[in-house]
Protein backbone atom coordinates (compact mmCIF):
# COMPACT_ATOMS: atom_id res chain seq x y z
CA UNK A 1 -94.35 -22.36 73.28
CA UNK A 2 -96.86 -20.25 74.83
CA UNK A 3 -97.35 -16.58 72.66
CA UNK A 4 -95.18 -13.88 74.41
CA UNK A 5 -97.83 -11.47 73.41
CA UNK A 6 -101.26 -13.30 74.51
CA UNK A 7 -102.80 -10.94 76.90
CA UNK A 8 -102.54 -13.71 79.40
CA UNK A 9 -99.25 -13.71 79.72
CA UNK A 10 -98.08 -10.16 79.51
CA UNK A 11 -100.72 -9.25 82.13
CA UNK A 12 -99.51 -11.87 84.29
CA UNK A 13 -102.88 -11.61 86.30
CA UNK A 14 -105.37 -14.35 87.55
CA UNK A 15 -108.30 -12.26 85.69
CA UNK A 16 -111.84 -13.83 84.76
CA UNK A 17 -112.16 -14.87 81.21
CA UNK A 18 -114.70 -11.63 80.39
CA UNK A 19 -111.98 -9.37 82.13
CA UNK A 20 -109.18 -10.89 79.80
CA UNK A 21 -111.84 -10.72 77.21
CA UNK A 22 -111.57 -6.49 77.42
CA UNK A 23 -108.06 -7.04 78.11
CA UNK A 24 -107.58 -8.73 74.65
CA UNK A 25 -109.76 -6.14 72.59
CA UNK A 26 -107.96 -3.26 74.12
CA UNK A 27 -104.41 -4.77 73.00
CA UNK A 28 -105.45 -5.67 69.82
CA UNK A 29 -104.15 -2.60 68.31
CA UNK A 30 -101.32 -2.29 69.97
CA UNK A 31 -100.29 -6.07 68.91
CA UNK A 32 -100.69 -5.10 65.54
CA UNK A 33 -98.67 -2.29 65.76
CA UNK A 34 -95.58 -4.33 67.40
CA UNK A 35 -95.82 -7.20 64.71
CA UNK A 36 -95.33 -4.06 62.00
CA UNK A 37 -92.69 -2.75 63.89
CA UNK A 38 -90.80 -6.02 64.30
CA UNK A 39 -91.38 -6.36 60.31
CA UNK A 40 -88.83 -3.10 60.21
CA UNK A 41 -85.18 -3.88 58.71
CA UNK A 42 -82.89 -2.13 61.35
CA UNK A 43 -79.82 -3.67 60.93
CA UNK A 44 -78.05 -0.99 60.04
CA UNK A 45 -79.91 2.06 61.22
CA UNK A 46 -78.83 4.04 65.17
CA UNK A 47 -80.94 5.47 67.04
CA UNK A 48 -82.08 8.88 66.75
CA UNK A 49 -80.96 9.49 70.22
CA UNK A 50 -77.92 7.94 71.70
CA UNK A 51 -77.95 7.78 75.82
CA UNK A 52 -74.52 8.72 77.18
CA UNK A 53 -74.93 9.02 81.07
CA UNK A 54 -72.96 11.61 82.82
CA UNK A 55 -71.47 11.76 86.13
CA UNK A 56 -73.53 13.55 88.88
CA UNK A 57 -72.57 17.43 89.62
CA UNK A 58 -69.59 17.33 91.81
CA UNK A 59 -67.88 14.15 91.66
């Protein structure tokens, strides 16, 4: 199973190996933030913010 997070495949672009080279570096960080976050226990935490749409002015 190909990694849902290899640059490669988020980018979904036909880019030279140098190119996906930068690509790579510049996600690095960010990758290692996500795998923290999806280290995070959240089963029984809400949201801070809970979206409740509202009907349009009028109707």
């Amino acid at each position: 199973m190909p990694d849902p997070l290899a640059p490669r495949t988020i980018t979904s672009l036909d880019l030279d190996e140098p190119r996906l080279a930068e690509v790579a570096a510049a996600f690095a960080e960010i990758r290692t933030e996500i795998e923290k976050l999806r280290t995070l226990d959240l089963g029984e935490i809400h949201p801070a913010i809970v979206f409740h749409p509202v009907e349009p002015a009028g109707e």
